[in-house]
Protein backbone atom coordinates (compact mmCIF):
# COMPACT_ATOMS: atom_id res chain seq x y z
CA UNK A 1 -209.98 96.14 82.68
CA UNK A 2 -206.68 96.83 84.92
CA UNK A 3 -204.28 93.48 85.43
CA UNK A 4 -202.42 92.37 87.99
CA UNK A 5 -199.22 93.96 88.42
CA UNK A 6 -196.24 93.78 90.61
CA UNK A 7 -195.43 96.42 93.48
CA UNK A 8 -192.08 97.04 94.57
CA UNK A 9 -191.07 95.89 97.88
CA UNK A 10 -187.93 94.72 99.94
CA UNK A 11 -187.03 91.87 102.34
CA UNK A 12 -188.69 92.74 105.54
CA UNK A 13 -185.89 91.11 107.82
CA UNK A 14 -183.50 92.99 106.00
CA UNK A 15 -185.26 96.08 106.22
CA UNK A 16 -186.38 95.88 109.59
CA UNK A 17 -182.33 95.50 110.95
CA UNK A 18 -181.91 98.80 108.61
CA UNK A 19 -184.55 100.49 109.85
CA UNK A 20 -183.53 99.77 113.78
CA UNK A 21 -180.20 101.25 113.05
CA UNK A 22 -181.83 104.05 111.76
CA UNK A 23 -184.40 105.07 114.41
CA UNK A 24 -180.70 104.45 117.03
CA UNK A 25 -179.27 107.27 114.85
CA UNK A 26 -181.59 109.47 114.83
CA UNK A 27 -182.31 109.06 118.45
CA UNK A 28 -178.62 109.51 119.04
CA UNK A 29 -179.06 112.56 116.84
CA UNK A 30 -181.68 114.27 118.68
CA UNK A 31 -180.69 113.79 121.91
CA UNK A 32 -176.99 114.93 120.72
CA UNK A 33 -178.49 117.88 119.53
CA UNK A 34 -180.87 118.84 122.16
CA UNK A 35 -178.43 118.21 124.11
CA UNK A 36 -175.61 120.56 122.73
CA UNK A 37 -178.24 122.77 121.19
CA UNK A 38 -177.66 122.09 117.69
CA UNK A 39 -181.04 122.58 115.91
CA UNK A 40 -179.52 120.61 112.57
CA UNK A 41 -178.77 117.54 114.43
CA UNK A 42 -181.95 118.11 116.02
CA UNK A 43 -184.20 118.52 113.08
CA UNK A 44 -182.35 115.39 111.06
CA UNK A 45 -182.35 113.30 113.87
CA UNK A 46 -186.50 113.93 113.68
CA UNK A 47 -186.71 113.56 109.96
CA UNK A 48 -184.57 110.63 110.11
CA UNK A 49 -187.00 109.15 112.75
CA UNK A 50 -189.90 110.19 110.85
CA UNK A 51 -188.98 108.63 107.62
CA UNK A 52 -187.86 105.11 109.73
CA UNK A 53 -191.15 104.96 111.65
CA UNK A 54 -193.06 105.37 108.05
CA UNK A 55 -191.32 102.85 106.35
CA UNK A 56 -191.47 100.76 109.72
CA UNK A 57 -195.78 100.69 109.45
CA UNK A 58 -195.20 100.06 105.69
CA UNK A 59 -193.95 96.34 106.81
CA UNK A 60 -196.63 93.47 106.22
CA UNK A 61 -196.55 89.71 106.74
CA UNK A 62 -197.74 87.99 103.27
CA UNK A 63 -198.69 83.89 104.48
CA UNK A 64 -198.53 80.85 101.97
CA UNK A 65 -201.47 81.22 99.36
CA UNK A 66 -202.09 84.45 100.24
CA UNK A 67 -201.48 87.68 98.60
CA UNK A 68 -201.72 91.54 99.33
CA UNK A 69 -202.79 94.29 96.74
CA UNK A 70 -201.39 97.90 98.07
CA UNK A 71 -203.22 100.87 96.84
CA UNK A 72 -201.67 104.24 97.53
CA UNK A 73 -204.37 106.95 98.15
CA UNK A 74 -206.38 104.85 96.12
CA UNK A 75 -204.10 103.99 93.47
CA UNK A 76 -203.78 100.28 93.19
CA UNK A 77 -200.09 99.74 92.51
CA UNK A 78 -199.91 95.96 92.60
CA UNK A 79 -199.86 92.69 94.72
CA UNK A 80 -197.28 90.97 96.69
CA UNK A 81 -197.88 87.07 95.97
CA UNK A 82 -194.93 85.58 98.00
CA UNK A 83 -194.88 84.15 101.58
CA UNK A 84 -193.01 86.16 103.79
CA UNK A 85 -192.20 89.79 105.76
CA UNK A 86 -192.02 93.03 103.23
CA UNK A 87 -191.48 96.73 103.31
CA UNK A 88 -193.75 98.38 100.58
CA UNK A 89 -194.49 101.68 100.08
CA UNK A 90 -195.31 103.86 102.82
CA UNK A 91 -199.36 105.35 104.04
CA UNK A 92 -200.70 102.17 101.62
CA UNK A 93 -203.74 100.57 101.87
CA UNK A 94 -202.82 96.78 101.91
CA UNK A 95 -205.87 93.98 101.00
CA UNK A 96 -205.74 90.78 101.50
CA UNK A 97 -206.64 88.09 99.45
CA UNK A 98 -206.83 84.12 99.42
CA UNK A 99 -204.97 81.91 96.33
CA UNK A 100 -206.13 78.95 98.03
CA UNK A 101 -208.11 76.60 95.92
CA UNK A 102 -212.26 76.55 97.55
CA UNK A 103 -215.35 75.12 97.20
CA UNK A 104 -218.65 76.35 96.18
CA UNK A 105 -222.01 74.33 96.72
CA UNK A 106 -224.71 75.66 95.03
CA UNK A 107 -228.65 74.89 96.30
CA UNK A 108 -230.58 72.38 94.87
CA UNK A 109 -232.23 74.76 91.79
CA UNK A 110 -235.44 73.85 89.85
CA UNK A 111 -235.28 73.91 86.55
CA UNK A 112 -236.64 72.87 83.33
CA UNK A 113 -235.08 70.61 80.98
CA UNK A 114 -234.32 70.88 77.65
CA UNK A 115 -237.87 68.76 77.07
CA UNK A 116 -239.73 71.44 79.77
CA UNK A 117 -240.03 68.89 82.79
CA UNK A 118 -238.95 70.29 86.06
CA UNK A 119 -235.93 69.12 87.56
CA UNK A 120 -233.98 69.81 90.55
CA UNK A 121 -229.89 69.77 90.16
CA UNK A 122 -227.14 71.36 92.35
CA UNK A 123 -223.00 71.17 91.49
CA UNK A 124 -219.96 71.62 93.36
CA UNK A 125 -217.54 74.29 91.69
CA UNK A 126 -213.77 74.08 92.59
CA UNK A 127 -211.96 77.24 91.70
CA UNK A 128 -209.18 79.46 92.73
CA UNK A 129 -208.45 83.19 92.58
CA UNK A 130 -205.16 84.15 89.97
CA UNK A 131 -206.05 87.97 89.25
CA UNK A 132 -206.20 89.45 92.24
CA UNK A 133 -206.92 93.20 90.75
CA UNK A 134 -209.93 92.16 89.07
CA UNK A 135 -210.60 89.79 91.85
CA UNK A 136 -211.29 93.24 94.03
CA UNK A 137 -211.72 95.90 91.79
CA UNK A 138 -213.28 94.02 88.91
CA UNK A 139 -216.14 93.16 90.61
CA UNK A 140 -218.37 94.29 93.78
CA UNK A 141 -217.57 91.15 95.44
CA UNK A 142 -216.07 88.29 93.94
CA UNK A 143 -217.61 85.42 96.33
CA UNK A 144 -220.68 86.82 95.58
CA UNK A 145 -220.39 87.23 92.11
CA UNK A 146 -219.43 83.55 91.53
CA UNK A 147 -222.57 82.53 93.63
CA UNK A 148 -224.83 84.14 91.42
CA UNK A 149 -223.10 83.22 88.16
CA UNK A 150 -222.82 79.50 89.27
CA UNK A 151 -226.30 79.30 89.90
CA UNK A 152 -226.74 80.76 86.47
CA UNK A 153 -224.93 78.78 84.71
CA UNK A 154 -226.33 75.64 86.20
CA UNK A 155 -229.35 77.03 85.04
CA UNK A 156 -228.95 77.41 81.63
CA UNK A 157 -226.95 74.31 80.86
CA UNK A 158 -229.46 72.20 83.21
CA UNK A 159 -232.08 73.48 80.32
CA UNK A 160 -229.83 72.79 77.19
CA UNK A 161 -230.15 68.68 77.89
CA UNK A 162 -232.87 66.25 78.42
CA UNK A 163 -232.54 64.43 81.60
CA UNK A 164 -233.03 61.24 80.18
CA UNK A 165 -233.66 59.64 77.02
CA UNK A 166 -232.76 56.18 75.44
CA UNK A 167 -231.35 57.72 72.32
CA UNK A 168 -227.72 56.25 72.41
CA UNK A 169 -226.49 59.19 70.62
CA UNK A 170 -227.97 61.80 72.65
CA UNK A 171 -226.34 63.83 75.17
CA UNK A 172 -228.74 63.49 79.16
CA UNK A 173 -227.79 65.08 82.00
CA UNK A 174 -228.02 61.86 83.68
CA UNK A 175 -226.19 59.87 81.49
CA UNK A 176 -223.38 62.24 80.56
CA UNK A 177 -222.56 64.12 83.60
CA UNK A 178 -218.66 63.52 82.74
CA UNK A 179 -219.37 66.25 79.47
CA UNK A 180 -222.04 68.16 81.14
CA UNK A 181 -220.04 69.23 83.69
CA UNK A 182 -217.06 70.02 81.25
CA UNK A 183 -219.42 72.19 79.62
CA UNK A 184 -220.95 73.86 82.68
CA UNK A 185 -216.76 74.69 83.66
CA UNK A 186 -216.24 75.58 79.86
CA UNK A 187 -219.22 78.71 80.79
CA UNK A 188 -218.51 79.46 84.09
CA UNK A 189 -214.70 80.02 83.18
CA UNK A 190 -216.43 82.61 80.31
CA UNK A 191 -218.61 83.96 82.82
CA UNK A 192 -215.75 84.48 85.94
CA UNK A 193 -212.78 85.36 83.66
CA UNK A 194 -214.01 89.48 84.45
CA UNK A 195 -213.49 88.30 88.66
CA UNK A 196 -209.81 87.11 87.98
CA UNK A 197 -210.98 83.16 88.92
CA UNK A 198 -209.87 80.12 87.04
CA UNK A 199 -212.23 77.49 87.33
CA UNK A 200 -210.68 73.94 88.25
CA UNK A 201 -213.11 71.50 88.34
CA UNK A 202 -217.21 71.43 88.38
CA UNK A 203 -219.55 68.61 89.15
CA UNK A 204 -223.02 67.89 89.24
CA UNK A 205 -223.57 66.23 93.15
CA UNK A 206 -227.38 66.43 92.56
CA UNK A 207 -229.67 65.68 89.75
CA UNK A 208 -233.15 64.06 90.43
CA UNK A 209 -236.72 64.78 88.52
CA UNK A 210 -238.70 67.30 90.92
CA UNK A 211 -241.21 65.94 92.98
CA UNK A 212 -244.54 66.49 91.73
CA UNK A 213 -243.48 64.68 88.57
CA UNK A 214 -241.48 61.86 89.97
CA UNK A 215 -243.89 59.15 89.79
CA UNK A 216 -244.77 59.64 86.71
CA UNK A 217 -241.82 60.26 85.40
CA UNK A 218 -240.11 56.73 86.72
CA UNK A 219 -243.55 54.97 84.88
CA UNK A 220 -242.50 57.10 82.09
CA UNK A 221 -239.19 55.65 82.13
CA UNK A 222 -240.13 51.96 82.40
CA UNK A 223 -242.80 52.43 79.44
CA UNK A 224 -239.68 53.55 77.60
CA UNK A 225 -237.09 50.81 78.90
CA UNK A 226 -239.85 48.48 78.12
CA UNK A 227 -240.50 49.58 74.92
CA UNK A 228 -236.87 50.06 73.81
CA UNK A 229 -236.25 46.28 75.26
CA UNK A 230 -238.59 45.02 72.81
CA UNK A 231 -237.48 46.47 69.56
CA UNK A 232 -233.63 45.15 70.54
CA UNK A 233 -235.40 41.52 70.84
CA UNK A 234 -238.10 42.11 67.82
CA UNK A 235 -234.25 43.18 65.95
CA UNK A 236 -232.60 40.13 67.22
CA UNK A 237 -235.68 37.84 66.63
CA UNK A 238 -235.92 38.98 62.78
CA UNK A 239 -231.99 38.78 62.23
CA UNK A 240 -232.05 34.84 63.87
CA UNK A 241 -234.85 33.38 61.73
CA UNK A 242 -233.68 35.18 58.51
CA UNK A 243 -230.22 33.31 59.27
CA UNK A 244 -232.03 29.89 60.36
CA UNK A 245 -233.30 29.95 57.36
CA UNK A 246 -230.20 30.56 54.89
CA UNK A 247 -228.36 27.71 56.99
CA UNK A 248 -231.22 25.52 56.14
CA UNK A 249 -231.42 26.00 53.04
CA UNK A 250 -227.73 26.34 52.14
CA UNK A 251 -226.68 23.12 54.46
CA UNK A 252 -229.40 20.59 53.52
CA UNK A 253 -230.22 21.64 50.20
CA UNK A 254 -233.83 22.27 50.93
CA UNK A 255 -236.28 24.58 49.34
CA UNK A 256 -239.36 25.85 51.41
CA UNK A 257 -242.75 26.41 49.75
CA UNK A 258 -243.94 29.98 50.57
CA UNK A 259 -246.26 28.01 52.99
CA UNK A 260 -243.72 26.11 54.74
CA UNK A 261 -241.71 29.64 55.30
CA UNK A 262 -243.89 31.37 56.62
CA UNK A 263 -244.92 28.60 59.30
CA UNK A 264 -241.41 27.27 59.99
CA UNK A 265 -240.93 31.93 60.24
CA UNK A 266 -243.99 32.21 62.84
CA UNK A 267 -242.98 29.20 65.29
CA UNK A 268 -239.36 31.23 65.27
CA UNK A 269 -240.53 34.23 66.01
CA UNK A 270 -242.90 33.13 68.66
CA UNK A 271 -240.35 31.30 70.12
CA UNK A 272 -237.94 33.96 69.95
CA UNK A 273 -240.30 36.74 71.01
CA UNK A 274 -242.24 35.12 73.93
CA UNK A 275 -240.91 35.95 77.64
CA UNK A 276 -242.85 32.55 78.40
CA UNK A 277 -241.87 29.03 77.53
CA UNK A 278 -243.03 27.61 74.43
CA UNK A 279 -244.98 23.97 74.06
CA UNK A 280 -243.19 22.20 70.85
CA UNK A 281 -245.58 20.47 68.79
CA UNK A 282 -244.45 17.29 66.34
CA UNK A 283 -246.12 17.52 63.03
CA UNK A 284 -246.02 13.83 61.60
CA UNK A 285 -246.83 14.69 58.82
CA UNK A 286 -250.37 14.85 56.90
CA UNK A 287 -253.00 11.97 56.60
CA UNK A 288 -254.15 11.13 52.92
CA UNK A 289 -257.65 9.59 52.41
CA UNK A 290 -257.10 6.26 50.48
């Protein structure tokens, strides 16, 4: 793969007084020696003019974040990065070519998850061009080519992750779009290092379940919220009476019957447990038959 290179060029001001001075000599020179009929001063006064007015269309503006590859007879030779007027080398082929930092929006894809449901997800890639030979020669079309590799790589790390799971541990493209994203610029950098484009930043600006699963997707979700809700209290419910008890016993020096511990563990728990309030009931104790 050819790099980037440097091509030589001069200061255009500079050149362009140089050049002026030149095309007055050798118009001074012809004229002298058509003049006088000298055919020397003649034919160096047209050479002299010749070589001036080729180096003259060899001048090119370069503006800020810009650059210009030259290519002589098809030959790339290198780019001229800075901001300015330059004399290059003469009968080039000059291309132009942005360094400013751009956006790409990709469509809203479908795609499966890493669990197979359809979902529909779109990001917004920030990158910039830095090799400007393989920028244009490296590829057919570099704006292109990072259009079509975006959307691929969307694709495939859309369908490495769930959407959404309650698994603390577990990586979701819903509730980790911070390291999703890092990895979806980690790929496209892999995948756009051929164009000559760095990758700044990407991020995910669209992520929703697609449509014909929506609904029961979101009842899917609140089964599972639901669920996961009641094993944190069931947890917490479990841990409270099995300390309730210790504290008891410990503090007041008192030893539950098997009976008693499991009653004094049920009204707990039910307390605990129930999303309704619970109706105390004072046990005065049991009646003996005299």
């Amino acid at each position: 793969m050819q790099e980037e290179k440097k091509v030589v060029y001069v200061n255009g001001y500079l050149a362009l007084v140089v050049l002026v001075v030149l095309i007055l000599i050798s118009a001074y020179l012809g004229l002298t020696g058509l003049a006088f009929e000298q055919p020397v001063k003649l034919v160096l006064g047209i050479i002299l003019f010749l070589v001036s007015f080729l180096f003259l269309n060899s001048m090119t503006i370069v503006g800020p974040n810009q650059a210009k590859a030259i290519l002589f007879f098809g030959k790339y030779l290198g780019t001229i990065k800075e901001n300015g007027l330059f004399v290059t080398v003469p009968l080039s082929q000059k291309s132009e070519i942005s360094l400013r930092v751009r956006n790409f929006n990709s469509s809203v894809l479908k795609v499966n998850d890493f669990d197979g449901n359809p979902v529909e997800i779109s990001a917004v890639v920030v990158f910039k061009v830095v090799d400007t030979s393989k920028a244009l020669f490296g590829v057919d079309n570099y704006l292109d080519f990072i259009e079509i590799q975006s959307e691929t790589a969307i694709r495939h790390i859309a369908s490495e992750y769930p959407y959404d799971t309650f698994e603390d541990e577990d990586i979701t493209l819903r509730g980790n779009t911070a390291e999703v994203s890092e990895k979806l610029a980690i790929e496209l950098q892999e995948r756009l290092a051929v164009a000559g484009v760095q990758i700044i930043e990407t991020r995910l600006n669209h992520l929703a379940y697609a449509t014909e699963i929506a609904s029961a997707m979101l009842q899917r979700q609140q089964a599972k919220a639901i669920l996961s809700a009641r094993q944190t209290i069931v947890q917490g419910a479990v841990s409270m009476t099995q300390m309730a008890l210790e504290q008891i016993e410990e503090g007041q020096e008192i030893n539950f019957t098997d009976d008693r511990k499991i009653q004094l563990i049920n009204n707990l728990l039910v307390s605990i447990i129930t999303d309704k309030g619970t109706q105390p009931v004072i046990n005065t104790g049991e009646l003996k038959d005299r």
